[in-house]
ModelCIF file with pLDDT and N, C-alpha, C, O atoms, coordinates in Angstrom:
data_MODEL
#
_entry.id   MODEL 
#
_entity.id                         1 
_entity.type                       polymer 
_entity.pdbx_number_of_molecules   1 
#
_entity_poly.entity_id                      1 
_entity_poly.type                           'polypeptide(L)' 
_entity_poly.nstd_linkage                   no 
_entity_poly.nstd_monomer                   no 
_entity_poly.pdbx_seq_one_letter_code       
;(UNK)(UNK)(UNK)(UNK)(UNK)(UNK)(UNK)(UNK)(UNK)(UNK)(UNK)(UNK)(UNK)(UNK)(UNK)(UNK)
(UNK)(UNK)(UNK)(UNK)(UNK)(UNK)(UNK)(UNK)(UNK)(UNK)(UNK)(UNK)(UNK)(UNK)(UNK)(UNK)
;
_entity_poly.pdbx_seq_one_letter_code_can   XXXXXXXXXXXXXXXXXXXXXXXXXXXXXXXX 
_entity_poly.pdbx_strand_id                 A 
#
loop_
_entity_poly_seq.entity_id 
_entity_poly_seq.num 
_entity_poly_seq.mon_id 
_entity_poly_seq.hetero 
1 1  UNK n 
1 2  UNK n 
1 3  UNK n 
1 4  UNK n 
1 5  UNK n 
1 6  UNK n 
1 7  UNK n 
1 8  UNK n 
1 9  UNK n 
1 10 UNK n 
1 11 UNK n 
1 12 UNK n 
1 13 UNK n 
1 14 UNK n 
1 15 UNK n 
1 16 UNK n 
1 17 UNK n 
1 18 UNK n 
1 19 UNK n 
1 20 UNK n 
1 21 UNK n 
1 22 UNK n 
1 23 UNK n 
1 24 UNK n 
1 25 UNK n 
1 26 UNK n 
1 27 UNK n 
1 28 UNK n 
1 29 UNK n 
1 30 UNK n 
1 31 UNK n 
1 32 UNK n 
#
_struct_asym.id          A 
_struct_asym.entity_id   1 
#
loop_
_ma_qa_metric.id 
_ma_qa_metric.mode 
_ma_qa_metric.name 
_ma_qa_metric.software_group_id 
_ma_qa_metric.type 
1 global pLDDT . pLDDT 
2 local  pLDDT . pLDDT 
#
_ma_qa_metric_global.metric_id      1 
_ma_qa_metric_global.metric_value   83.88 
_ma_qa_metric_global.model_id       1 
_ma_qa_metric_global.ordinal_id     1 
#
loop_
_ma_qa_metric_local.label_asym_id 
_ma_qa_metric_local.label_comp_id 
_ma_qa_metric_local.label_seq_id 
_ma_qa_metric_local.metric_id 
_ma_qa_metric_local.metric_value 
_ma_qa_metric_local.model_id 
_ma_qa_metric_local.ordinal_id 
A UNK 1  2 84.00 1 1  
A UNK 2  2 85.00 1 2  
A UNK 3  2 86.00 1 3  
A UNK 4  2 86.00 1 4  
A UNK 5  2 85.00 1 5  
A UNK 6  2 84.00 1 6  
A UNK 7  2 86.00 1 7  
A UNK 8  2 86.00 1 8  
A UNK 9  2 85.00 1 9  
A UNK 10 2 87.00 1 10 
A UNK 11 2 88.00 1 11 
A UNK 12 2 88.00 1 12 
A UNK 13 2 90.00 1 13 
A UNK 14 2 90.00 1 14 
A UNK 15 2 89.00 1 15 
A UNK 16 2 88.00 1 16 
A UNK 17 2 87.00 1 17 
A UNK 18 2 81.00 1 18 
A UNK 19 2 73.00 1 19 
A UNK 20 2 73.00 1 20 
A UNK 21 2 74.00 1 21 
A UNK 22 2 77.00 1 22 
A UNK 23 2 79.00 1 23 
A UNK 24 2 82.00 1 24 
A UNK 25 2 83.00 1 25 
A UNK 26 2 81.00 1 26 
A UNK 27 2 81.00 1 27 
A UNK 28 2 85.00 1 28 
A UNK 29 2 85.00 1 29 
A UNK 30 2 84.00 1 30 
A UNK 31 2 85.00 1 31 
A UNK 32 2 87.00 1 32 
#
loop_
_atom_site.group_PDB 
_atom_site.id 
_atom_site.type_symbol 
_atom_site.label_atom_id 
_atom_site.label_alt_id 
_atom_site.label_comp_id 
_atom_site.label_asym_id 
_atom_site.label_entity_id 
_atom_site.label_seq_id 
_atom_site.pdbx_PDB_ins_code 
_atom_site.Cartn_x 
_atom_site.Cartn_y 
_atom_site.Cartn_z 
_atom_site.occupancy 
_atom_site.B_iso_or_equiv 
_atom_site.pdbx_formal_charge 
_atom_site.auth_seq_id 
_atom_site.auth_comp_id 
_atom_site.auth_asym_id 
_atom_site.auth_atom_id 
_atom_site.pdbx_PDB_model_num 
ATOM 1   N N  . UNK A 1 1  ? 2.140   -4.629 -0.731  1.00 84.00 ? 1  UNK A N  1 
ATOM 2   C CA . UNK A 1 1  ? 1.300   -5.592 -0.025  1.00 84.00 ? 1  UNK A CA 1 
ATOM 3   C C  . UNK A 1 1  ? 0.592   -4.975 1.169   1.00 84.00 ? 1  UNK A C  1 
ATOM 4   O O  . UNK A 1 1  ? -0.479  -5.433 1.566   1.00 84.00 ? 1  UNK A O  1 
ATOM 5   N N  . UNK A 1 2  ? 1.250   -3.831 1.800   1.00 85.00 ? 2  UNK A N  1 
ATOM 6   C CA . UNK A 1 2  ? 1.019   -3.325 3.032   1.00 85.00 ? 2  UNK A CA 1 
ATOM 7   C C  . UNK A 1 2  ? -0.470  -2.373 2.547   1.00 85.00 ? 2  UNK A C  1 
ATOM 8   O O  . UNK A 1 2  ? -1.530  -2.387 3.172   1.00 85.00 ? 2  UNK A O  1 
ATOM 9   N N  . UNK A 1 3  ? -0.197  -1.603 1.312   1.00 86.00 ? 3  UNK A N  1 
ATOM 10  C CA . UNK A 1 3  ? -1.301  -1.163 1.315   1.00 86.00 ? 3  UNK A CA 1 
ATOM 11  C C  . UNK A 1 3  ? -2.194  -1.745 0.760   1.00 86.00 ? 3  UNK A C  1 
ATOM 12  O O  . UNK A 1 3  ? -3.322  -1.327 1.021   1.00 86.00 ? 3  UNK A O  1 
ATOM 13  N N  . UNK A 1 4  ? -2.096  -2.733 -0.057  1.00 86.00 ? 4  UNK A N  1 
ATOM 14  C CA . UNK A 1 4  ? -3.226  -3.996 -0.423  1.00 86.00 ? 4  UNK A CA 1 
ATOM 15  C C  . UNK A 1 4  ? -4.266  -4.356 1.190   1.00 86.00 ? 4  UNK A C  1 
ATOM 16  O O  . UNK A 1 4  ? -5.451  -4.209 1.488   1.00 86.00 ? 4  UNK A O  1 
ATOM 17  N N  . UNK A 1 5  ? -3.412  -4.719 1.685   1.00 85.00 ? 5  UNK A N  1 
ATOM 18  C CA . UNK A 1 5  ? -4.428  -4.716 2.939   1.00 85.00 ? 5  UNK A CA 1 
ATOM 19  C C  . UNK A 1 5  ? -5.261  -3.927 3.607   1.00 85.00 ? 5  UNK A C  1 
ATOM 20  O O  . UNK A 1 5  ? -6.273  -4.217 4.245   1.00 85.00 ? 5  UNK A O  1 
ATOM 21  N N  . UNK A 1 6  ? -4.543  -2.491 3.325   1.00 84.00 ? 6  UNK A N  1 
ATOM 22  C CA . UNK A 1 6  ? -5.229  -1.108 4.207   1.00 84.00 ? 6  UNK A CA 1 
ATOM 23  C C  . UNK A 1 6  ? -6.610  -1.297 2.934   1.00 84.00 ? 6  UNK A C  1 
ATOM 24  O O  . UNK A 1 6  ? -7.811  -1.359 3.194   1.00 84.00 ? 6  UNK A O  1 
ATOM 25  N N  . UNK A 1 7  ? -5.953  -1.358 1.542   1.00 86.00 ? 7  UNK A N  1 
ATOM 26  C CA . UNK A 1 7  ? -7.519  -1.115 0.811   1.00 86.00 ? 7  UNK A CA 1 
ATOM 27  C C  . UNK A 1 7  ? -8.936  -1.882 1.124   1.00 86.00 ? 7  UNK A C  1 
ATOM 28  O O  . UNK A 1 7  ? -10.112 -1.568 1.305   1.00 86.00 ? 7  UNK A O  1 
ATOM 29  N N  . UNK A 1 8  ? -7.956  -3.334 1.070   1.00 86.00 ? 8  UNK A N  1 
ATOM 30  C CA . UNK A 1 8  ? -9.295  -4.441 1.677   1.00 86.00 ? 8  UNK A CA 1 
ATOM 31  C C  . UNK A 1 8  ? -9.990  -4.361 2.843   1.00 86.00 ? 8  UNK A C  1 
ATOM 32  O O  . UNK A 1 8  ? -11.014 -4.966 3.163   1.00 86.00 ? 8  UNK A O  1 
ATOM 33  N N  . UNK A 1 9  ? -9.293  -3.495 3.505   1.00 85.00 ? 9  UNK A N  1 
ATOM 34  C CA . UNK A 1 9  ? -9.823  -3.412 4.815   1.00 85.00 ? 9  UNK A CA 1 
ATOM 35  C C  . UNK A 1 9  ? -10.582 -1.911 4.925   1.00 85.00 ? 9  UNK A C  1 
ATOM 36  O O  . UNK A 1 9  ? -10.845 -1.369 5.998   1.00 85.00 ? 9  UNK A O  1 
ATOM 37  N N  . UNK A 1 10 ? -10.855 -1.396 3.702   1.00 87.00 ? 10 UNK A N  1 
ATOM 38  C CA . UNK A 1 10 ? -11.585 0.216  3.905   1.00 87.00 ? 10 UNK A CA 1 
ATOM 39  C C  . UNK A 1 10 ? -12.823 -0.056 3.687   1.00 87.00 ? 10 UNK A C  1 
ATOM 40  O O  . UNK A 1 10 ? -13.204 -0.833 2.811   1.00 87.00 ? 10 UNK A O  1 
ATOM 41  N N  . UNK A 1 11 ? -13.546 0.558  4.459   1.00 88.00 ? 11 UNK A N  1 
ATOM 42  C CA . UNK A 1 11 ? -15.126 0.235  4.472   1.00 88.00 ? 11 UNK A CA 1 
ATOM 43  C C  . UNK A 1 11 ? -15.804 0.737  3.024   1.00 88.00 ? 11 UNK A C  1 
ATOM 44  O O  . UNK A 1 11 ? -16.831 0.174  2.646   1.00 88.00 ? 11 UNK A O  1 
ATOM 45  N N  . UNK A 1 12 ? -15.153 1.905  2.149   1.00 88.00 ? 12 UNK A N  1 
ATOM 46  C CA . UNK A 1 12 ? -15.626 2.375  0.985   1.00 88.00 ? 12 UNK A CA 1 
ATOM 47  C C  . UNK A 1 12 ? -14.497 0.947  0.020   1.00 88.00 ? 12 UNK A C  1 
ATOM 48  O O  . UNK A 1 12 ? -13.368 0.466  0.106   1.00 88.00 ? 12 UNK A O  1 
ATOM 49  N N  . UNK A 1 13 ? -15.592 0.817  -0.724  1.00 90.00 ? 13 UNK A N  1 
ATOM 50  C CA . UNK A 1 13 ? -14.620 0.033  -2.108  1.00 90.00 ? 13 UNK A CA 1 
ATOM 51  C C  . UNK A 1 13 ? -13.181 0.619  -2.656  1.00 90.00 ? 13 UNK A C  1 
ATOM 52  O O  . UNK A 1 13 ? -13.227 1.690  -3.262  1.00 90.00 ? 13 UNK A O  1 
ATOM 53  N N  . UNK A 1 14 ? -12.089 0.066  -2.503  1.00 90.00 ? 14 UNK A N  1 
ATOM 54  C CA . UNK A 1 14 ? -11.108 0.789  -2.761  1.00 90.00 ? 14 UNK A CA 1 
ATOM 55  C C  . UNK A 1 14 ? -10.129 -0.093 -3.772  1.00 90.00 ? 14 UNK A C  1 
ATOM 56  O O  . UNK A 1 14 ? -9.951  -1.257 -3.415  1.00 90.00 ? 14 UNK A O  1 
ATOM 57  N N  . UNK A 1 15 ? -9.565  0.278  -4.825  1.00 89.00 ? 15 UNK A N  1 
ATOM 58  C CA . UNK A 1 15 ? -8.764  -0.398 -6.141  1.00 89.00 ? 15 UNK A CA 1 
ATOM 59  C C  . UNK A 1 15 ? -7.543  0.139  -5.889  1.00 89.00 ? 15 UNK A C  1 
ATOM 60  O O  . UNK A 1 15 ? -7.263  1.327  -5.731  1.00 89.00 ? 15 UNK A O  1 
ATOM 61  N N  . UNK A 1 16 ? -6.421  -1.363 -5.847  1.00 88.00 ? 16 UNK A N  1 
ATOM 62  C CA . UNK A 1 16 ? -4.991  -0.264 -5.875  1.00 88.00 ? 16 UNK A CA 1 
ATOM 63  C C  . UNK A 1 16 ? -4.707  -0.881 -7.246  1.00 88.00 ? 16 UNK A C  1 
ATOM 64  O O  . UNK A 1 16 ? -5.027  -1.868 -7.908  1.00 88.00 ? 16 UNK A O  1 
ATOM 65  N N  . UNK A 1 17 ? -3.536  0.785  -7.373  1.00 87.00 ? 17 UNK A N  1 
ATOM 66  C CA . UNK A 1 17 ? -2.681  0.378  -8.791  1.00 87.00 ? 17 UNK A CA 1 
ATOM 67  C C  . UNK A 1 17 ? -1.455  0.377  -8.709  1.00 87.00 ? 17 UNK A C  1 
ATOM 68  O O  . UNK A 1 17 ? -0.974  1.495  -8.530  1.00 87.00 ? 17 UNK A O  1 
ATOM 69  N N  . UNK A 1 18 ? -0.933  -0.240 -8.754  1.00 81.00 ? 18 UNK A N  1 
ATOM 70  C CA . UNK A 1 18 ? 0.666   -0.240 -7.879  1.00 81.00 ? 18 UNK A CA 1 
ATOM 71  C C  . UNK A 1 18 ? 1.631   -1.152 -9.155  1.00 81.00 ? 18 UNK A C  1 
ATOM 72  O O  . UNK A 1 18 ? 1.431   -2.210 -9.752  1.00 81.00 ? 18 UNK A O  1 
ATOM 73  N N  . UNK A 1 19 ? 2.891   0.022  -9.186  1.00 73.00 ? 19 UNK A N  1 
ATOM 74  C CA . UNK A 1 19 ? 3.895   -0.684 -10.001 1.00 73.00 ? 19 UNK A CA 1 
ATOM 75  C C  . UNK A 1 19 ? 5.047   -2.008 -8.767  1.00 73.00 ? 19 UNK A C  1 
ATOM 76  O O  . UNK A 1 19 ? 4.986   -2.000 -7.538  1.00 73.00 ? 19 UNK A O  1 
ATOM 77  N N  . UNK A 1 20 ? 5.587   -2.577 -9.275  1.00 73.00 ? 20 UNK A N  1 
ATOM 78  C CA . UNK A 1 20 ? 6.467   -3.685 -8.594  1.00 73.00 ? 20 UNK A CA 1 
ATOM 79  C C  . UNK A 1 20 ? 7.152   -2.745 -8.242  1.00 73.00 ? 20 UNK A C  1 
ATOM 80  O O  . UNK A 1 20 ? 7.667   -1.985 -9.061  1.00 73.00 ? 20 UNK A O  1 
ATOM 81  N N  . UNK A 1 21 ? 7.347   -2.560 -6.391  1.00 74.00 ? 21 UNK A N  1 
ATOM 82  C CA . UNK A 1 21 ? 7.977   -0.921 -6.582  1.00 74.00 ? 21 UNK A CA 1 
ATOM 83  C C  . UNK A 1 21 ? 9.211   -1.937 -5.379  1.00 74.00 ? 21 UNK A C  1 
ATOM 84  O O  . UNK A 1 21 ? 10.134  -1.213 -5.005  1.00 74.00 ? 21 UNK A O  1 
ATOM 85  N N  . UNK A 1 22 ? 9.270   -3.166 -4.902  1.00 77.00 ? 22 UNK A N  1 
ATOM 86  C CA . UNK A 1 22 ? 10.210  -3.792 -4.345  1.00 77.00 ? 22 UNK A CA 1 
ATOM 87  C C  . UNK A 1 22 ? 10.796  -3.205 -2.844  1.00 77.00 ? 22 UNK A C  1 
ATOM 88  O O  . UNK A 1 22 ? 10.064  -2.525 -2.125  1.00 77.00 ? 22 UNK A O  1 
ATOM 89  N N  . UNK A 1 23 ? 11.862  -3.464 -2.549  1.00 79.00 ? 23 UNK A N  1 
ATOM 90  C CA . UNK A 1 23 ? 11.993  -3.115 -1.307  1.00 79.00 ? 23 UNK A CA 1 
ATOM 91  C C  . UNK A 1 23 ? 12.491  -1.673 -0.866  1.00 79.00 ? 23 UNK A C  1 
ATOM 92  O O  . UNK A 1 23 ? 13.702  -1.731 -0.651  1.00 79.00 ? 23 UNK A O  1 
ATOM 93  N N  . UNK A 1 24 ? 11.971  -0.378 -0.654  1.00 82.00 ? 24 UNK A N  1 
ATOM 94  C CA . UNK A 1 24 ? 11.997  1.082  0.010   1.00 82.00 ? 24 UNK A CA 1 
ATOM 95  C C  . UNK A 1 24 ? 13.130  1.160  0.796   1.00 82.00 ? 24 UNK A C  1 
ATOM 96  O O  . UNK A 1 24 ? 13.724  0.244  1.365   1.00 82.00 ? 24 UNK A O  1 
ATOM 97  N N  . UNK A 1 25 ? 13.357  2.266  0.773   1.00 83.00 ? 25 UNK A N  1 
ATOM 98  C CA . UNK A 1 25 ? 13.659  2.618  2.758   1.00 83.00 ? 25 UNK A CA 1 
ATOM 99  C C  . UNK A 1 25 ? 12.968  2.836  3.793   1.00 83.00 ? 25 UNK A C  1 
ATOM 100 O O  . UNK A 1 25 ? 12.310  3.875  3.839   1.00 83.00 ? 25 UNK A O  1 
ATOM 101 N N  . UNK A 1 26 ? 12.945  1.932  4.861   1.00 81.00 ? 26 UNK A N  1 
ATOM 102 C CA . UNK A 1 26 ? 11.979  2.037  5.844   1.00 81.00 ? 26 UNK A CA 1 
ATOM 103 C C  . UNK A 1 26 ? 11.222  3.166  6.222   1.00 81.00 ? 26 UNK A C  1 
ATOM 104 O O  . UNK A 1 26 ? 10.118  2.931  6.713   1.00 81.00 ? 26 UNK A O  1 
ATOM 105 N N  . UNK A 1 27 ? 11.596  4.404  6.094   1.00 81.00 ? 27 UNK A N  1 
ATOM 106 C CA . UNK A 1 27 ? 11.338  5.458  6.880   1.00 81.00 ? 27 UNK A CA 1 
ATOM 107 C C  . UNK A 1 27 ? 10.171  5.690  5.316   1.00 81.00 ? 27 UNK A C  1 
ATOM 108 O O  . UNK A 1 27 ? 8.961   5.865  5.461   1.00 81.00 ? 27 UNK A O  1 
ATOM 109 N N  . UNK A 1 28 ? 10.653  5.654  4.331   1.00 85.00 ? 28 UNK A N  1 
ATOM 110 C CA . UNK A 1 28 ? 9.768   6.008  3.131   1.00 85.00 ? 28 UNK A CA 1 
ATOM 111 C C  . UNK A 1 28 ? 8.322   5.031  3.134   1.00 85.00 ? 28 UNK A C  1 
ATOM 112 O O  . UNK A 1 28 ? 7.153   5.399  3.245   1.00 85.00 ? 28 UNK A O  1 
ATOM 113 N N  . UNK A 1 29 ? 8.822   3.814  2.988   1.00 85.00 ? 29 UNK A N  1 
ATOM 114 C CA . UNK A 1 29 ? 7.408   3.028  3.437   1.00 85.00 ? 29 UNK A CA 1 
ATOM 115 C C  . UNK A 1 29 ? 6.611   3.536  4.432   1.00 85.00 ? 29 UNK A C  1 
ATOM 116 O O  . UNK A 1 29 ? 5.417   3.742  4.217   1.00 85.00 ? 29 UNK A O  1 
ATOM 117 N N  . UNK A 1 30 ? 7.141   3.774  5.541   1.00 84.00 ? 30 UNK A N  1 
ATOM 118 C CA . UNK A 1 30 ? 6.272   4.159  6.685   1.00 84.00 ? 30 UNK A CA 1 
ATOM 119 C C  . UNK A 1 30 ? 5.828   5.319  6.317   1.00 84.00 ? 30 UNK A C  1 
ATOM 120 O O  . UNK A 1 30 ? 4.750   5.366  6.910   1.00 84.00 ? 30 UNK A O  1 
ATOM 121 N N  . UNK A 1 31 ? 5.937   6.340  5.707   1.00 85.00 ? 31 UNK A N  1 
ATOM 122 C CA . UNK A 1 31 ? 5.701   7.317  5.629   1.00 85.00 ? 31 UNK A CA 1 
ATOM 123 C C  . UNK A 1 31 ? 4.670   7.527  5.029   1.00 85.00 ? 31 UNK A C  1 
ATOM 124 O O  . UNK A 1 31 ? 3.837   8.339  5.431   1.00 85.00 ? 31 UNK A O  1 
ATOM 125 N N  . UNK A 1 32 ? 4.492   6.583  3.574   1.00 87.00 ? 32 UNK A N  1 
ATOM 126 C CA . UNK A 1 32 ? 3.674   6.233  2.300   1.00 87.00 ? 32 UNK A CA 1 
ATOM 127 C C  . UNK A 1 32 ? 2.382   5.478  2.840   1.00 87.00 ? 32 UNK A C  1 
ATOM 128 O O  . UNK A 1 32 ? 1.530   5.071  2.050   1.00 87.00 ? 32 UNK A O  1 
#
């Protein structure tokens, strides 16, 4: 969801493809 937003919000047209990837480890999300 987190990067759903970064895409909508990029000034170039941007498509995500993302598997149901559920809840990370914090440090990995942030990282990603």
């Amino acid at each position: 969801g987190a990067i759903q937003a970064l895409a909508a919000r990029c000034p170039v047209p941007c498509m995500l493809q993302a598997d149901h990837l559920g809840r990370l480890p914090a440090a990995v999300e942030a990282a990603a």
